[in-house]
C-alpha atoms as a PDB file:
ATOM      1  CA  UNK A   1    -119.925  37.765  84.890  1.00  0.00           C
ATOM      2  CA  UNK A   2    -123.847  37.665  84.012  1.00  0.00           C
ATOM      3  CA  UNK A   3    -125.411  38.005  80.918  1.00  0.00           C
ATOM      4  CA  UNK A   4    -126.438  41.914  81.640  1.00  0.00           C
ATOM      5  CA  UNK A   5    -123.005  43.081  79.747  1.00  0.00           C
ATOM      6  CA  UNK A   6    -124.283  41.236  76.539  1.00  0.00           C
ATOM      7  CA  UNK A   7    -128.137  42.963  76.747  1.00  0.00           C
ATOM      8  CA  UNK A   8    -129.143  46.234  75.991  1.00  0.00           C
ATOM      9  CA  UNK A   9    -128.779  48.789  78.741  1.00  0.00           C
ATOM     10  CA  UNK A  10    -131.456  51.156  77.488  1.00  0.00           C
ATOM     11  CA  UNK A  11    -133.907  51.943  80.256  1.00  0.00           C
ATOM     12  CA  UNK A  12    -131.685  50.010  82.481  1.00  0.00           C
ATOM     13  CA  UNK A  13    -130.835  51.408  86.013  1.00  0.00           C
ATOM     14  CA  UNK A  14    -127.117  52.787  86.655  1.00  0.00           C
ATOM     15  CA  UNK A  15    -124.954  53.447  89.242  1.00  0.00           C
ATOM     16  CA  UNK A  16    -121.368  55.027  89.295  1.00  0.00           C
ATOM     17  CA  UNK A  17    -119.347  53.265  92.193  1.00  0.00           C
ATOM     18  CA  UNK A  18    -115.810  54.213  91.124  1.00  0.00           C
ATOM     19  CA  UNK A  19    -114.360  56.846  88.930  1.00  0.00           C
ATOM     20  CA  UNK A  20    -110.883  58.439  87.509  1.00  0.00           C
ATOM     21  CA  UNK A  21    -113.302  62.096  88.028  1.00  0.00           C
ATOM     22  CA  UNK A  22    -114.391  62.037  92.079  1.00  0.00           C
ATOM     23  CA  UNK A  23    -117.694  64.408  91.081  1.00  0.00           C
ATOM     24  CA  UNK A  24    -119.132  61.297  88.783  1.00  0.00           C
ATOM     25  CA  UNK A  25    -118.635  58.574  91.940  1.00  0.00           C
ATOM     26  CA  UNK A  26    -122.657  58.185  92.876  1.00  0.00           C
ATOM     27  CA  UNK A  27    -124.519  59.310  89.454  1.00  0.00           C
ATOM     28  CA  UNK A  28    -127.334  56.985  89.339  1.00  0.00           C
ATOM     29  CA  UNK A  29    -130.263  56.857  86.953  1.00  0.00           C
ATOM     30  CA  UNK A  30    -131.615  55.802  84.021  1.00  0.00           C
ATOM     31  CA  UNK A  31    -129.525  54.980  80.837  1.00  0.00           C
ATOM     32  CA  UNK A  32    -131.132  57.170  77.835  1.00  0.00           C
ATOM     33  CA  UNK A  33    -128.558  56.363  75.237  1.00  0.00           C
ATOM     34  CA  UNK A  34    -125.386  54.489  74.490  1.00  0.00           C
ATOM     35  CA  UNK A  35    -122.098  54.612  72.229  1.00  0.00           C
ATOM     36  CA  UNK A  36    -118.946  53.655  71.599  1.00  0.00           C
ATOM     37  CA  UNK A  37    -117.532  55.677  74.703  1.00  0.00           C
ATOM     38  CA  UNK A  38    -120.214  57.154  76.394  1.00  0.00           C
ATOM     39  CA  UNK A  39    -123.298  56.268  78.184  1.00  0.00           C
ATOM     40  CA  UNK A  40    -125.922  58.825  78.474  1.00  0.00           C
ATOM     41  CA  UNK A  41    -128.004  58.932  82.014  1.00  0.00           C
ATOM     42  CA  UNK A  42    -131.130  60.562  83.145  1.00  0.00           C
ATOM     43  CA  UNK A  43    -130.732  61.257  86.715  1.00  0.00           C
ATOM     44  CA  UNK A  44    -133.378  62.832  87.380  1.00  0.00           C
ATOM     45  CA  UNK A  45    -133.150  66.406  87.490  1.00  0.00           C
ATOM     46  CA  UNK A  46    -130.719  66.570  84.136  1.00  0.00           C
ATOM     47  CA  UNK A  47    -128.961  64.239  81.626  1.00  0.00           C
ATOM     48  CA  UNK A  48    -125.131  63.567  82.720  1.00  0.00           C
ATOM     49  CA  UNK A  49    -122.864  61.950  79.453  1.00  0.00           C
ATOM     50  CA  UNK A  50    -120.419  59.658  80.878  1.00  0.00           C
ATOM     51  CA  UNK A  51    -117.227  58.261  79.377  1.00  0.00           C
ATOM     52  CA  UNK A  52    -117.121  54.687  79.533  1.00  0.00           C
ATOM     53  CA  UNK A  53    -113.194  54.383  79.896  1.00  0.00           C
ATOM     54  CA  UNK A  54    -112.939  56.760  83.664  1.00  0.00           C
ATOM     55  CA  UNK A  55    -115.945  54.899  84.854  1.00  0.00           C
ATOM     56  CA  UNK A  56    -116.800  51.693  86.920  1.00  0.00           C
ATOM     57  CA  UNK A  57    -120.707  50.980  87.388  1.00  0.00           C
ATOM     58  CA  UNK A  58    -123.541  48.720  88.207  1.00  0.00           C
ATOM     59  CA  UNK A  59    -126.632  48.038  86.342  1.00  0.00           C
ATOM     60  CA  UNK A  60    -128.724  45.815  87.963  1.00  0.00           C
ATOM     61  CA  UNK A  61    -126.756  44.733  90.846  1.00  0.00           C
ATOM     62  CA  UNK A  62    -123.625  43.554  88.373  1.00  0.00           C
ATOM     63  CA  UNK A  63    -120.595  45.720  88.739  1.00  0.00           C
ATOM     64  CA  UNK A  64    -119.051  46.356  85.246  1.00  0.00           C
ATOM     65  CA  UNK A  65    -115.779  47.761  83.953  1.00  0.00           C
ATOM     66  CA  UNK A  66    -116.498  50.644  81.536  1.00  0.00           C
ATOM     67  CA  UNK A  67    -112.711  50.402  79.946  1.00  0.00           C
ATOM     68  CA  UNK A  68    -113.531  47.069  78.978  1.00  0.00           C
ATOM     69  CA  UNK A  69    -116.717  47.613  76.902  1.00  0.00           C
ATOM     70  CA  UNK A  70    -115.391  50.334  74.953  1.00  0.00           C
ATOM     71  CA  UNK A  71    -117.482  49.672  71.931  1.00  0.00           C
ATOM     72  CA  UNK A  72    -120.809  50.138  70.132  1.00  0.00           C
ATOM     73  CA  UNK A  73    -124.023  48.152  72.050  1.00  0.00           C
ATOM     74  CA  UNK A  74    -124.393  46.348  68.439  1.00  0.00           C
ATOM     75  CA  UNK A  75    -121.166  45.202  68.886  1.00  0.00           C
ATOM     76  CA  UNK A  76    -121.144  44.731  72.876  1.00  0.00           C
ATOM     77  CA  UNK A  77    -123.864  42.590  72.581  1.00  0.00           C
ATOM     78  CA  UNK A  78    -122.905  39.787  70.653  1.00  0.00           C
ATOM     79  CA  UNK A  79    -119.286  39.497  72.234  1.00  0.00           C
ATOM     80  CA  UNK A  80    -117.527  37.137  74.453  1.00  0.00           C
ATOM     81  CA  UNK A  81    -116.131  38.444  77.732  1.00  0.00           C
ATOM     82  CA  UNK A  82    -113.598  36.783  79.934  1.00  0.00           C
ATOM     83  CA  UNK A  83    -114.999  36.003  83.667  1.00  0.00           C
ATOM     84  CA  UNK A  84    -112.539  38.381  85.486  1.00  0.00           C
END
């Protein structure tokens, strides 16, 4: 696992690639905002809120688990992840 699930994801490029909700698979953009479940994404036409927990995604080229960084960025940031 790289270093991009300990940085800030504002302005970052997203990418949905699996989902719990089949409409969400495919939402790509730019993240605007980020909390403790949700990540908020400017696809272009319209912002789409997406909950962290029914979500898998890729920011730049790293796929990450949204269920397991179900927390504030403050708090994202400095943690320790296991390698899965």
């Amino acid at each position: 696992m790289s270093q991009i699930i300990n940085l800030p994801w504002l302005s970052r490029k997203i990418e949905v690639t699996e989902s719990s909700d089949p409409t969400l698979v495919g939402i790509s953009g730019m993240v605007l905002d980020e909390t403790k479940r949700t990540i908020v994404v400017n696809n272009g036409s319209k912002e789409v809120t997406l909950a962290k927990d029914t979500i898998r995604f890729t920011i730049e080229e790293e796929e990450i688990d949204g269920s397991i960084v179900g927390q504030r960025p403050e708090e994202r940031i400095g943690k320790a992840y296991r390698r899965s």
